[in-house]
Protein backbone atom coordinates (compact mmCIF):
# COMPACT_ATOMS: atom_id res chain seq x y z
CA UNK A 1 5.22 -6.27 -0.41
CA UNK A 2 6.02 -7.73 -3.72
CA UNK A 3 8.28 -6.19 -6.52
CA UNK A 4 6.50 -5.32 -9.42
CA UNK A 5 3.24 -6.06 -7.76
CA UNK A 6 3.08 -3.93 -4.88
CA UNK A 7 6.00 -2.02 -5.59
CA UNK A 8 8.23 -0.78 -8.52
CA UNK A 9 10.86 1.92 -9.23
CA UNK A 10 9.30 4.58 -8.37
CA UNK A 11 7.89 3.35 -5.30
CA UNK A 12 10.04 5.05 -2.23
CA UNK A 13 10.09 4.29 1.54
CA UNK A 14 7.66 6.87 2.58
CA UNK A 15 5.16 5.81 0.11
CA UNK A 16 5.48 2.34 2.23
CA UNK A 17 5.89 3.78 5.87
CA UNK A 18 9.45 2.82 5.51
CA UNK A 19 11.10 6.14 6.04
CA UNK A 20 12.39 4.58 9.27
CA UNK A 21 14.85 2.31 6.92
CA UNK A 22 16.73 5.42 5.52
CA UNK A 23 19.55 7.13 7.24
CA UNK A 24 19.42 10.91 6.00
CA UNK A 25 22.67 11.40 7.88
CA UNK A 26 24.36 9.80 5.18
CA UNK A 27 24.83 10.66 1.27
CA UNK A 28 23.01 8.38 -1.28
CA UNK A 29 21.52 7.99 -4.45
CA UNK A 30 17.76 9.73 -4.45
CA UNK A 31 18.13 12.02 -0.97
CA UNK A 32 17.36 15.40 -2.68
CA UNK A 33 14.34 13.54 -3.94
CA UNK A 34 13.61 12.02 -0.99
CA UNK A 35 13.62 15.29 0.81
CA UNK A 36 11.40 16.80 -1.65
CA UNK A 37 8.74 14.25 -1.69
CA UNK A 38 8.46 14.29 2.14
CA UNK A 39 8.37 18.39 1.55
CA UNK A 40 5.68 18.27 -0.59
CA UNK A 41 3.65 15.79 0.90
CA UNK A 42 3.01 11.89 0.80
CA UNK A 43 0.74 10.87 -2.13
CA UNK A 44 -0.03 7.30 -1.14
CA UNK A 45 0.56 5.13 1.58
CA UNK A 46 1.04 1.49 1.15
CA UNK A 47 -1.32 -0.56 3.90
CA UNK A 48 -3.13 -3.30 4.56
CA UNK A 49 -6.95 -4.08 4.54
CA UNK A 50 -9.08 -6.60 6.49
CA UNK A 51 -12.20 -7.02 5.09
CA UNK A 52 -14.54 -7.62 7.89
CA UNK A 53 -18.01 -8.02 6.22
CA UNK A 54 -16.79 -10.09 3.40
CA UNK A 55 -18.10 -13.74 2.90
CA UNK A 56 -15.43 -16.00 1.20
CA UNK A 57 -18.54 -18.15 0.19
CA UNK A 58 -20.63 -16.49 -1.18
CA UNK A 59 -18.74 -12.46 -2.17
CA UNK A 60 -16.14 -12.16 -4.98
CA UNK A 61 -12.36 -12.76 -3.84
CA UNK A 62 -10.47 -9.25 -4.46
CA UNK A 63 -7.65 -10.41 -6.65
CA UNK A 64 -5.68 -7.16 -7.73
CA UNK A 65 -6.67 -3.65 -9.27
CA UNK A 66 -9.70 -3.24 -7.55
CA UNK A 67 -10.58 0.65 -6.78
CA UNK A 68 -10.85 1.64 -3.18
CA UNK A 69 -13.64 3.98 -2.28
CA UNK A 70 -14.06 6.09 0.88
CA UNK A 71 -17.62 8.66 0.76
CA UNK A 72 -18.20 7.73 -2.67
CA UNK A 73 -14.52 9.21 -3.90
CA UNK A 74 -11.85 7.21 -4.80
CA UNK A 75 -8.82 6.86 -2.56
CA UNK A 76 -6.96 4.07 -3.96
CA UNK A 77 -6.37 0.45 -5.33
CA UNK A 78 -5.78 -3.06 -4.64
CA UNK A 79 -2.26 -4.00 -5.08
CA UNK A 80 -2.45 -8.00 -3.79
CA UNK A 81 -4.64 -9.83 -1.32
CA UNK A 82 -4.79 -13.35 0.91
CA UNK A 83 -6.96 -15.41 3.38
CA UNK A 84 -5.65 -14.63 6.43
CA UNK A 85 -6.66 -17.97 8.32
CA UNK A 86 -5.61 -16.76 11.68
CA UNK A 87 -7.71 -14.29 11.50
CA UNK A 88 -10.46 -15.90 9.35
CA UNK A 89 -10.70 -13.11 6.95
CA UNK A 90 -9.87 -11.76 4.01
CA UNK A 91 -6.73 -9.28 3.82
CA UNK A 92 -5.75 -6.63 1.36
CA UNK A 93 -2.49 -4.70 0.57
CA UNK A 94 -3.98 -1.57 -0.53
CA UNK A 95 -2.62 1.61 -1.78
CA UNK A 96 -4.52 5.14 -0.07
């Protein structure tokens, strides 16, 4: 995940299946808020696309932005994307 890119301020570790990274045994800046996101519910989750019907050659490259739709609704966006080469397809970090 990139700063400013895929994440900013106001991203937390829950919103990128983090949560696993915080110590809630401990005092720190943000835990009541913390607590009271995970309360209320996660609104996103930060993870990753592979796009298995795409064709590099001859379908547009997803750069960044792009809307996400799942049943005709929308459930998200594009935050970055790459060739995976191992894998010979294209990959997405997506927000959902």
């Amino acid at each position: 995940a990139f700063w400013g890119q895929d994440s900013d301020k106001k991203t937390t570790p829950f919103d990128l299946n983090r949560e696993f990274r915080v110590s809630f045994d401990k005092e720190f800046v943000g835990k009541a808020a913390l607590i009271k996101q995970k309360s209320e519910g996660i609104q996103k989750r930060f993870i990753q696309f592979l796009l298995e019907d795409h064709d590099i050659d001859r379908d547009p490259w997803p750069w960044s932005g792009e809307p996400i739709y799942r049943n005709g609704e929308f459930c998200g966006y594009v935050t970055s994307t790459a060739y995976g080469f191992t894998l010979g397809k294209q990959l997405c970090l997506v927000y959902v």
